[in-house]
N, C-alpha and C. Protein backbone atom coordinates (compact mmCIF):
# COMPACT_ATOMS: atom_id res chain seq x y z
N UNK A 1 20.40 -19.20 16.63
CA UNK A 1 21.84 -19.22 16.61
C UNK A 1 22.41 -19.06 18.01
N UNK A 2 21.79 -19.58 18.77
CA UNK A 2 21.76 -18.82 20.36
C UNK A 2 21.93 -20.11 21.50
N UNK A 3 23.25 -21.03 20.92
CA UNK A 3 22.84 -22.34 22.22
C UNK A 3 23.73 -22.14 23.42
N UNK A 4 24.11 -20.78 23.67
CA UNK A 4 25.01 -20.61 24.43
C UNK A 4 24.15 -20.53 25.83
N UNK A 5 24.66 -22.32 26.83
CA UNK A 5 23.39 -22.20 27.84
C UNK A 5 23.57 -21.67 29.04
N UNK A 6 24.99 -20.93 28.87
CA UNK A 6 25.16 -19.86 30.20
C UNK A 6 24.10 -18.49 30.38
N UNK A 7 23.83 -18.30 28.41
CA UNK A 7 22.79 -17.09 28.72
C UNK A 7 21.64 -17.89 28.87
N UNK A 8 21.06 -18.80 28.52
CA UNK A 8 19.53 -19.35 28.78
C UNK A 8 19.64 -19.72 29.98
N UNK A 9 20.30 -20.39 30.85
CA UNK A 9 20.33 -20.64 32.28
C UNK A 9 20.88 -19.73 32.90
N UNK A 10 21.60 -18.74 32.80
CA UNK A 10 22.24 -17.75 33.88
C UNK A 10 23.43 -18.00 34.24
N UNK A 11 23.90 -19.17 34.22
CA UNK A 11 25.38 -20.09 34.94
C UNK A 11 26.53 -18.85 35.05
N UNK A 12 27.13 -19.47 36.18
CA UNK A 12 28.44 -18.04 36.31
C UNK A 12 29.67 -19.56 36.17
N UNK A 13 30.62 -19.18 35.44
CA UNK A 13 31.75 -19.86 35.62
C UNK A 13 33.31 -19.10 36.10
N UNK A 14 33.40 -19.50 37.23
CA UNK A 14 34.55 -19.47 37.77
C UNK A 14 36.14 -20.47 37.60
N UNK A 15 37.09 -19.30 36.83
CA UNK A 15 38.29 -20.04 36.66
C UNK A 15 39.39 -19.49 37.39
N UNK A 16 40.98 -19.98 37.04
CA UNK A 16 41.95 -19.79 37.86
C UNK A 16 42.92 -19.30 37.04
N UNK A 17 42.36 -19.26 35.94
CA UNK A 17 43.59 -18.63 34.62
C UNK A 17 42.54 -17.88 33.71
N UNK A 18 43.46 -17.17 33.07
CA UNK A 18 42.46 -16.79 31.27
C UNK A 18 42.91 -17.83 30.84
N UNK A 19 44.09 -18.46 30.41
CA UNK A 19 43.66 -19.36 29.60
C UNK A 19 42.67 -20.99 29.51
N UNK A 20 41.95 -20.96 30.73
CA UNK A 20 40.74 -21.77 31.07
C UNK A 20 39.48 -20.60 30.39
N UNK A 21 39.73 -19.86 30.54
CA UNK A 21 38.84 -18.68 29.76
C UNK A 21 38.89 -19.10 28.09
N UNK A 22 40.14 -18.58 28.30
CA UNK A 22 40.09 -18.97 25.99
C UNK A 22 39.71 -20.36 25.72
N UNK A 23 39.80 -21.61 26.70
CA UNK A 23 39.64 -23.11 26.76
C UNK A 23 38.06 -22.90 26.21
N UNK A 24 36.92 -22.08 27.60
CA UNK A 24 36.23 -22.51 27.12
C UNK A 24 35.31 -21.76 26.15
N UNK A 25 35.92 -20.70 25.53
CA UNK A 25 35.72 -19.94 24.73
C UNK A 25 36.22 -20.84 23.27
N UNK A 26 36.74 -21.24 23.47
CA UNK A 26 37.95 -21.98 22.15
C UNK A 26 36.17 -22.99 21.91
N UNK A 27 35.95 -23.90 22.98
CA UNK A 27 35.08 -24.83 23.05
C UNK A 27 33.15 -24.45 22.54
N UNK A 28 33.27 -23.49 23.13
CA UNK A 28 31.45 -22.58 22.58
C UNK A 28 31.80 -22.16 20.90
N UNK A 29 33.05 -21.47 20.64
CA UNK A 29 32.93 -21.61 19.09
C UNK A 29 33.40 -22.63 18.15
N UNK A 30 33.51 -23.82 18.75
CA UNK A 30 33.36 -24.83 18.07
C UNK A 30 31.86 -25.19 18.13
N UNK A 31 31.14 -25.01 19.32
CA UNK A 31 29.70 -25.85 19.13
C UNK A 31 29.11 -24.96 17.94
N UNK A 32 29.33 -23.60 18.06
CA UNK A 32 28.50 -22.65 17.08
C UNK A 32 29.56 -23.04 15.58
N UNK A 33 30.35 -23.60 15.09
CA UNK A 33 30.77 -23.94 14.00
C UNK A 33 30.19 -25.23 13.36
N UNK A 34 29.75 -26.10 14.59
CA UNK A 34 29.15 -27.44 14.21
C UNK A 34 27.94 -27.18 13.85
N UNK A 35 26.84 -26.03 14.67
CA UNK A 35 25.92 -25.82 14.45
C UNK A 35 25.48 -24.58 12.71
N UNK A 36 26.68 -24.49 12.79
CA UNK A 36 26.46 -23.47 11.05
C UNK A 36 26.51 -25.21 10.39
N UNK A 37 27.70 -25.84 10.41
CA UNK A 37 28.02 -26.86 9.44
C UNK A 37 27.02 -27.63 9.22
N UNK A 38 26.07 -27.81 10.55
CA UNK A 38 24.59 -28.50 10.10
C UNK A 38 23.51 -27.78 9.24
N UNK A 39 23.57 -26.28 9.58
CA UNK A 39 22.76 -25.74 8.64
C UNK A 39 22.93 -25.70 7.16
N UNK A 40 24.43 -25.58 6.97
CA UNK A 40 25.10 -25.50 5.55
C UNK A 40 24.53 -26.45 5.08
N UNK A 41 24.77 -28.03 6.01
CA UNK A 41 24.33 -28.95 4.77
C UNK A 41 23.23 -29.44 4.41
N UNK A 42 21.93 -28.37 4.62
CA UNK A 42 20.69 -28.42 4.01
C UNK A 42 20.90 -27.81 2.58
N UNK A 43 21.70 -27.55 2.12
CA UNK A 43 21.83 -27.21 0.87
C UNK A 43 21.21 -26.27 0.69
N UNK A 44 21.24 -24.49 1.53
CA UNK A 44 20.11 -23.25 1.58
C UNK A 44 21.50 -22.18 0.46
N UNK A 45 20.56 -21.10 -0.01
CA UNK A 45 21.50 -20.35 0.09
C UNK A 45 21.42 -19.26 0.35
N UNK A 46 20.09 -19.01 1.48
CA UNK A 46 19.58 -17.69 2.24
C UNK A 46 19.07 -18.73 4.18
N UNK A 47 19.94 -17.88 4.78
CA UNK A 47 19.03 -18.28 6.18
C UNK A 47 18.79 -16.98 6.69
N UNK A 48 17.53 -17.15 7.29
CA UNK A 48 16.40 -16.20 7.95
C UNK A 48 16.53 -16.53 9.36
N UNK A 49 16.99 -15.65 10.63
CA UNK A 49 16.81 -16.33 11.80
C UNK A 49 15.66 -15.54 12.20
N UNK A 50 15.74 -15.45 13.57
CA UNK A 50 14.87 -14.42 14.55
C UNK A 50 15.40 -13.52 15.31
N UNK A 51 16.73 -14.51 15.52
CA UNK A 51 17.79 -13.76 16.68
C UNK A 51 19.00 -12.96 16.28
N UNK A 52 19.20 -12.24 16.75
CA UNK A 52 20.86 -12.12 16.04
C UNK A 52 21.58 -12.96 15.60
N UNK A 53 22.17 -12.95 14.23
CA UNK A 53 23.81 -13.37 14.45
C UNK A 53 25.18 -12.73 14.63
N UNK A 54 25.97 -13.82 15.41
CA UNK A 54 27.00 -12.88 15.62
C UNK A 54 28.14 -12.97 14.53
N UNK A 55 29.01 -12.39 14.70
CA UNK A 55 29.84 -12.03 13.13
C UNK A 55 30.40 -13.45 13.06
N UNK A 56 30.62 -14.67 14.22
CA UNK A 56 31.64 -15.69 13.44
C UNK A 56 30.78 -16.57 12.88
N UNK A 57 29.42 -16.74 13.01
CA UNK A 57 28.68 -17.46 12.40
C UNK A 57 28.13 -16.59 11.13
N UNK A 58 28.08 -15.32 10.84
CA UNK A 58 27.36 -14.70 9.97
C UNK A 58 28.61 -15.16 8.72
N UNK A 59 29.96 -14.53 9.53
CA UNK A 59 31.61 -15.35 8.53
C UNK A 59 31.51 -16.58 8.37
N UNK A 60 30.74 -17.52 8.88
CA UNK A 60 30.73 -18.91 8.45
C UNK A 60 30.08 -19.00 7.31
N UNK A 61 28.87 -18.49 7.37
CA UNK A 61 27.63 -18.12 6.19
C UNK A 61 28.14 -17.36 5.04
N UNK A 62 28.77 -16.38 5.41
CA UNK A 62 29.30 -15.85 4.11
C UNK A 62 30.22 -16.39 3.15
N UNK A 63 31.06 -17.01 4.24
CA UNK A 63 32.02 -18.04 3.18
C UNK A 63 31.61 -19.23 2.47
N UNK A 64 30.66 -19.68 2.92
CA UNK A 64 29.74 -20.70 2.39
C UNK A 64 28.55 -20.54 1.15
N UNK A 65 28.93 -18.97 1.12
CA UNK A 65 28.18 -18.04 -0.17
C UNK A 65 26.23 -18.55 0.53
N UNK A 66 26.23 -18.39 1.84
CA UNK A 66 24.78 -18.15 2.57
C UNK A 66 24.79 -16.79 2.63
N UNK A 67 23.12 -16.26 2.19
CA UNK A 67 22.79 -14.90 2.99
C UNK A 67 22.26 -15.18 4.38
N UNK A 68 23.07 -14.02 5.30
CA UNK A 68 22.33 -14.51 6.80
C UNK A 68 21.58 -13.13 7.00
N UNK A 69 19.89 -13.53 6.95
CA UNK A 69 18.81 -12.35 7.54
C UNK A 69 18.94 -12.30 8.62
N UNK A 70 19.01 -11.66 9.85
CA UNK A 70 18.76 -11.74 11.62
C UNK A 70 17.48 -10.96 11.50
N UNK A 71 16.93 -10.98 12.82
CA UNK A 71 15.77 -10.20 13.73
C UNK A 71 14.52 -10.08 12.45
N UNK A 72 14.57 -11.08 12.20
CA UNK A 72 12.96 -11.43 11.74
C UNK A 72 11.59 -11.91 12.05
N UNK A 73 11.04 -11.29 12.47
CA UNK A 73 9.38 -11.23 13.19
C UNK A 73 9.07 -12.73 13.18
N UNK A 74 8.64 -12.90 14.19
CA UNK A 74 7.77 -14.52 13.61
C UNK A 74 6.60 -14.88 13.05
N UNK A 75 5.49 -13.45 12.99
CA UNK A 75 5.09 -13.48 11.84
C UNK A 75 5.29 -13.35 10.71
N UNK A 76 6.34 -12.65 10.35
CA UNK A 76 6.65 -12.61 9.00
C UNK A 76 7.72 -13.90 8.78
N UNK A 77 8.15 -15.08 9.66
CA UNK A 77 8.72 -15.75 9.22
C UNK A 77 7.77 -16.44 8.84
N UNK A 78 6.76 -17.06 9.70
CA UNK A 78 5.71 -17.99 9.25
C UNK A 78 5.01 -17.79 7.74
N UNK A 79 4.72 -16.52 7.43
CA UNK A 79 4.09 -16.04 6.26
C UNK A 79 5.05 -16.38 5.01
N UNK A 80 6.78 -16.34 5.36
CA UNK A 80 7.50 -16.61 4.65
C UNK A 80 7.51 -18.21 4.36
N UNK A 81 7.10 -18.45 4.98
CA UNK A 81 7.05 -20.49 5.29
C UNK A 81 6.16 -20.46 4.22
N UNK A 82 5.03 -19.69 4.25
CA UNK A 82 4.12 -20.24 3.80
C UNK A 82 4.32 -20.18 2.64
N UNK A 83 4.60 -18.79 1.98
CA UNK A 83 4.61 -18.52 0.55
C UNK A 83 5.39 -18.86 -0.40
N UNK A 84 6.52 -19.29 0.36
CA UNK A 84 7.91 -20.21 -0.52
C UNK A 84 7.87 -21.51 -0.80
N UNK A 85 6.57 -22.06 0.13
CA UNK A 85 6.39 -23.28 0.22
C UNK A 85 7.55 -24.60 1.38
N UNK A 86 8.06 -23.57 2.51
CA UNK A 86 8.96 -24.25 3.03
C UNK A 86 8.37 -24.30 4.66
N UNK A 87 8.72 -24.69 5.24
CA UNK A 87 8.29 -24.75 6.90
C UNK A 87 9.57 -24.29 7.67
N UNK A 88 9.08 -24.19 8.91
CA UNK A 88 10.28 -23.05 9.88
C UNK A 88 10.78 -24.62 10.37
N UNK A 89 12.00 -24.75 10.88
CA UNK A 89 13.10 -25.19 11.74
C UNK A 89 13.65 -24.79 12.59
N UNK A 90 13.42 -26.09 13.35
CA UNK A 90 13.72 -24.97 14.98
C UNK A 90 15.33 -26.35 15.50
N UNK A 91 15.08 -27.37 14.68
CA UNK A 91 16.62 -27.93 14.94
C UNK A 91 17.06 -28.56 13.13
N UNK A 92 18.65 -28.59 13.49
CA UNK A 92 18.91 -28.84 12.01
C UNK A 92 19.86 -29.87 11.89
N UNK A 93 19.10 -30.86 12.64
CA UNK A 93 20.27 -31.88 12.75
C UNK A 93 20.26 -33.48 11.57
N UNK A 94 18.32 -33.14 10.80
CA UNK A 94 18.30 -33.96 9.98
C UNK A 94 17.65 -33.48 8.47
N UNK A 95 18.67 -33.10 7.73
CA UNK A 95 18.55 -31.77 6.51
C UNK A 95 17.73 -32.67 5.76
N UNK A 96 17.35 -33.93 5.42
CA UNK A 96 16.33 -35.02 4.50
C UNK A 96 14.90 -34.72 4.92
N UNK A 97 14.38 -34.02 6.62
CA UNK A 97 13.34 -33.97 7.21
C UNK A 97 13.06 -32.43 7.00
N UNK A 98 13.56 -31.58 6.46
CA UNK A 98 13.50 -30.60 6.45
C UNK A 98 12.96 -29.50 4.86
N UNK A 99 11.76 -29.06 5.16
CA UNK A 99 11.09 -29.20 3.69
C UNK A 99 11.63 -27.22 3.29
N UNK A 100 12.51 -27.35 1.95
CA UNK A 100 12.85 -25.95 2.27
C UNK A 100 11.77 -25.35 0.84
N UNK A 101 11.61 -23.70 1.65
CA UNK A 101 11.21 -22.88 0.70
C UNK A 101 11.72 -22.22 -0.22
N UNK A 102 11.41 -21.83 -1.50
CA UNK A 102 12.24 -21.27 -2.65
C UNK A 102 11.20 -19.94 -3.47
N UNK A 103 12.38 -19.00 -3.94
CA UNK A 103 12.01 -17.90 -4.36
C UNK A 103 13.09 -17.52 -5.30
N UNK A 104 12.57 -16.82 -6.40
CA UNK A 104 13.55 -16.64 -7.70
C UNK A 104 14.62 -15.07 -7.55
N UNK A 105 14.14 -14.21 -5.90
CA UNK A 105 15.14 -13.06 -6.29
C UNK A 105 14.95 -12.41 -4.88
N UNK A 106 15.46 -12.45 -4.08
CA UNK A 106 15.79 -11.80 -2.41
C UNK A 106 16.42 -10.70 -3.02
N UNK A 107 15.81 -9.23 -2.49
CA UNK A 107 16.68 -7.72 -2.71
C UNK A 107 15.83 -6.56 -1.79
N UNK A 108 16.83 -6.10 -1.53
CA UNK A 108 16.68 -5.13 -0.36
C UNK A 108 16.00 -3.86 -1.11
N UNK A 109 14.93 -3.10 -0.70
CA UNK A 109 14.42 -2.16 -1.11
C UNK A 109 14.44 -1.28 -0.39
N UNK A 110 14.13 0.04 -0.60
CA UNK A 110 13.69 1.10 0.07
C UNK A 110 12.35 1.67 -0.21
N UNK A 111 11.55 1.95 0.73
CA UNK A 111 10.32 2.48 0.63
C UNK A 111 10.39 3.92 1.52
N UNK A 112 10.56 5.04 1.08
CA UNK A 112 10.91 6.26 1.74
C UNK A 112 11.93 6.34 2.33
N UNK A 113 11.76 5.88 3.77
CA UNK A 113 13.17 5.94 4.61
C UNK A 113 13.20 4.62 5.51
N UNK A 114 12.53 3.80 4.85
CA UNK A 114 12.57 2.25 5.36
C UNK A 114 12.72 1.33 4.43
N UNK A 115 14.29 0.06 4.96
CA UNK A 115 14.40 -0.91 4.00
C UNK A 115 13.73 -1.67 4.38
N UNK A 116 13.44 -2.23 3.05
CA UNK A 116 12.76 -3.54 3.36
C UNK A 116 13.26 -4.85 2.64
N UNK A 117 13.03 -6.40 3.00
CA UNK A 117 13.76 -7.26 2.59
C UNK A 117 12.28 -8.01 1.33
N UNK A 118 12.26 -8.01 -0.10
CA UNK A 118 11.56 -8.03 -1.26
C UNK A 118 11.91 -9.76 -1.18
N UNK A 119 10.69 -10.68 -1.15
CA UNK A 119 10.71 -11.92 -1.76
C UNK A 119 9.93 -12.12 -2.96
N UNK A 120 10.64 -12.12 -4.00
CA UNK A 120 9.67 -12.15 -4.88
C UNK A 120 9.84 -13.13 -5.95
N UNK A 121 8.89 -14.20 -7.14
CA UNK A 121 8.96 -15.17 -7.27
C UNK A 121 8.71 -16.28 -6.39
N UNK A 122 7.83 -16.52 -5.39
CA UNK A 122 7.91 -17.63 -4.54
C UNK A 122 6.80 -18.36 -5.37
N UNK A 123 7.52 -19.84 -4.51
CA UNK A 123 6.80 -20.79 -5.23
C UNK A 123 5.21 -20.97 -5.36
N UNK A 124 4.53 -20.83 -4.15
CA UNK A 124 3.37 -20.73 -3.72
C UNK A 124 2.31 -20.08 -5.03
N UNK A 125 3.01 -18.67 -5.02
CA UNK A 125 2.17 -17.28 -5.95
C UNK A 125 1.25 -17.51 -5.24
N UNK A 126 1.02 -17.45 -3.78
CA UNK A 126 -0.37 -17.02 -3.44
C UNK A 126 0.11 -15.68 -2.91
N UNK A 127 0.66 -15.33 -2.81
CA UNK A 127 0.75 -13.71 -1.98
C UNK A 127 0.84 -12.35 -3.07
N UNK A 128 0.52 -11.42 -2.34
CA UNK A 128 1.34 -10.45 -3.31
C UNK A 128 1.33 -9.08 -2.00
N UNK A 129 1.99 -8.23 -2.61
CA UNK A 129 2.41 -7.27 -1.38
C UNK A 129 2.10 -5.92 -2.29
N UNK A 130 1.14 -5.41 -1.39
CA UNK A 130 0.57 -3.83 -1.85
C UNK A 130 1.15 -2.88 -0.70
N UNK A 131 1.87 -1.48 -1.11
CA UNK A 131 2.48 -0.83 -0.25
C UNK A 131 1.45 0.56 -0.01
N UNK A 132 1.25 0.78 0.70
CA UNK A 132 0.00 2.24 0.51
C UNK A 132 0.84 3.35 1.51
N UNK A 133 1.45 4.07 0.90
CA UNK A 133 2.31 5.25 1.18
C UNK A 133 1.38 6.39 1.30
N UNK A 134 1.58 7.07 2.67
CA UNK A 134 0.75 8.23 2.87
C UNK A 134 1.90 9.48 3.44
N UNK A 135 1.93 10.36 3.51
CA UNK A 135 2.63 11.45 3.84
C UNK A 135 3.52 11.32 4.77
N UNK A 136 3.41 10.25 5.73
CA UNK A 136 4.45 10.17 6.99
C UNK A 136 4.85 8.84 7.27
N UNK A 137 3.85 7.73 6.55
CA UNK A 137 4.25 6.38 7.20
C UNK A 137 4.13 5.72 5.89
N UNK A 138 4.36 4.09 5.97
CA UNK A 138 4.05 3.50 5.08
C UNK A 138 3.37 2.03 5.63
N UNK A 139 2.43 1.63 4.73
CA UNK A 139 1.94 0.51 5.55
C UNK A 139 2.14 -0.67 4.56
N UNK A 140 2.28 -1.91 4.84
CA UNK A 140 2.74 -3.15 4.10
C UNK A 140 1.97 -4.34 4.43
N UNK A 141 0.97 -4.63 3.31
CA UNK A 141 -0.37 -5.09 3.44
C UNK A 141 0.00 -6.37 2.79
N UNK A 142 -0.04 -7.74 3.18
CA UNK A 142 0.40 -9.08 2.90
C UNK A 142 -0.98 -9.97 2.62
N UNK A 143 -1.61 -10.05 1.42
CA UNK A 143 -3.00 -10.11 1.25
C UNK A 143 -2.82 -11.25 -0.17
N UNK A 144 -3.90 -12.81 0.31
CA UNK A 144 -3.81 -13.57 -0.31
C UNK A 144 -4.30 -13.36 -2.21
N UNK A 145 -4.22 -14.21 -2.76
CA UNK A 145 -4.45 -13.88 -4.71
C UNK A 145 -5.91 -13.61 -4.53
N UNK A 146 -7.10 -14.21 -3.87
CA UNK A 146 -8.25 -14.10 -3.66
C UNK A 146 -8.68 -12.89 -3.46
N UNK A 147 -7.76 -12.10 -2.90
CA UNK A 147 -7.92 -10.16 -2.15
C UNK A 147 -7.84 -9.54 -3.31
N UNK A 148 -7.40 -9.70 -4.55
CA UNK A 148 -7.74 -9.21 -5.74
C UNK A 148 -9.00 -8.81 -5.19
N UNK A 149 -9.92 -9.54 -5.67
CA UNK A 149 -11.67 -9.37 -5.87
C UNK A 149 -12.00 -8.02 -5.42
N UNK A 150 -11.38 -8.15 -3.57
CA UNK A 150 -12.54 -7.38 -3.04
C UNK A 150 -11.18 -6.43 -2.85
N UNK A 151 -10.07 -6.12 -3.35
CA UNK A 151 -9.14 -4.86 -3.46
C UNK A 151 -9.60 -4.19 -4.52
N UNK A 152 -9.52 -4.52 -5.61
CA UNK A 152 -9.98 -3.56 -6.53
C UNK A 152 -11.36 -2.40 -6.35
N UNK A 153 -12.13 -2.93 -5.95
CA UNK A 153 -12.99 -1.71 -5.68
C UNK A 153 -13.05 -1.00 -4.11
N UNK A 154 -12.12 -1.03 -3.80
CA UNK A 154 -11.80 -0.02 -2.89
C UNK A 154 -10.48 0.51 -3.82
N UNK A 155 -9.58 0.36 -4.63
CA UNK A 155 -8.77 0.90 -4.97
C UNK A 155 -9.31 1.90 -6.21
N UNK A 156 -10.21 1.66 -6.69
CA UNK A 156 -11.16 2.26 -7.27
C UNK A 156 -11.93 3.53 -7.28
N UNK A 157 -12.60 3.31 -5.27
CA UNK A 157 -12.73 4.31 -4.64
C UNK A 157 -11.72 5.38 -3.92
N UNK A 158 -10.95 5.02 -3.72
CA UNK A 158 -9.80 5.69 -3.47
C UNK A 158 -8.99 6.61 -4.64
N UNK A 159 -9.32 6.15 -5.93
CA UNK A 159 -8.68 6.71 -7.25
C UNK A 159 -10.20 7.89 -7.42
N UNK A 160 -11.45 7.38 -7.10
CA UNK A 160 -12.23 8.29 -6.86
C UNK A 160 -12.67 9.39 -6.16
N UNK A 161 -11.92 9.24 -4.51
CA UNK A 161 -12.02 9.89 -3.27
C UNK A 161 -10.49 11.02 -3.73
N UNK A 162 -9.69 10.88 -4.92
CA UNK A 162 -9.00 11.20 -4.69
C UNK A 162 -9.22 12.53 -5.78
N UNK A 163 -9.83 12.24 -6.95
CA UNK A 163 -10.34 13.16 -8.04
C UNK A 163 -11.55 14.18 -7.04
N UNK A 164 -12.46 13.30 -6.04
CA UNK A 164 -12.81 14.90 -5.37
C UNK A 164 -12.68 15.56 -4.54
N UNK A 165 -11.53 15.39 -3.87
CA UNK A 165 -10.84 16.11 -3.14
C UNK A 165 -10.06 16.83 -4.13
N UNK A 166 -9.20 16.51 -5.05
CA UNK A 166 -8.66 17.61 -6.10
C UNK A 166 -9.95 18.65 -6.66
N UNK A 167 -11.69 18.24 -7.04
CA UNK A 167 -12.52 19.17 -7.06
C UNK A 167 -12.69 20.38 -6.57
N UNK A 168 -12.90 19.60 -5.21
CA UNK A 168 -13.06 20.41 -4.28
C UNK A 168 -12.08 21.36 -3.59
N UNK A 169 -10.80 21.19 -3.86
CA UNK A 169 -9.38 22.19 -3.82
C UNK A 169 -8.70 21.65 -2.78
N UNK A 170 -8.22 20.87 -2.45
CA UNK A 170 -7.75 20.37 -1.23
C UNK A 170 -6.50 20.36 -1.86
């Protein structure tokens, strides 16, 4: 959401009024309005970036009844590619070339004292997400349908490691 190329190049612009200021301020939020209007018309009704958004594009999205995710890992976007069955986009200027991913229920969770963003229903069903909560942290283990096999008997041992340590008085 970021084509503003004064910050990617550095550029300083020098004017003789503010209102050459609001000119070309008036002008950058039009490019960032053209650039929502291209995303809109992929027909989404969740976008995931990496970067921030800022509130007039997040207000573009909202009125357009889009959820806008920001500051999402790029591993966890890719993993999201994968499991929805959609691929990442890095321009959105031809929405027919653009293969999107789908999931039956996006909801925000809490796991202790960390939210987290829940995809669940994706098209794929190859994933599934095991949370293993220990006294201070939590860890979030993204492990293909095949990890069945060799999860269960460590979860096994662990339901075992856990009866003798209660034995033994811990």
């Amino acid at each position: 959401m970021d084509t503003d190329k004064v910050k990617i190049y550095g550029a300083r612009v020098r004017v003789d009024s503010m209102s050459k200021v609001a000119e070309i301020e008036g002008a950058e939020k039009e490019k960032m309005r053209e650039k929502v209007q291209k995303i809109i018309a992929h027909g989404i009704n969740c976008f995931v970036n990496r970067q921030l958004i800022y509130n007039f594009p997040e207000e573009l999205f909202a009125d357009a009844g889009i959820l806008a995710i920001e500051h999402a890992d790029f591993d966890g976007i890719e993993r999201l590619a994968l499991v929805t069955g959609g691929e990442i986009a890095s321009t959105f200027d031809d929405p027919e070339s653009v293969k999107l991913g789908h999931c039956k229920l996006i909801e925000e969770i809490m796991i202790g004292v960390d939210k987290l963003i829940h995809f669940s229903g994706v098209e794929m069903g190859q994933a599934c997400t095991i949370v293993l909560r220990g006294a201070r942290y939590g860890i979030v283990l993204f492990l293909p349908c095949l990890a069945k096999f060799f999860l269960l008997p460590s979860l096994f041992m662990l339901r075992a490691a856990r009866y003798i340590i209660k034995f033994l008085g811990h």
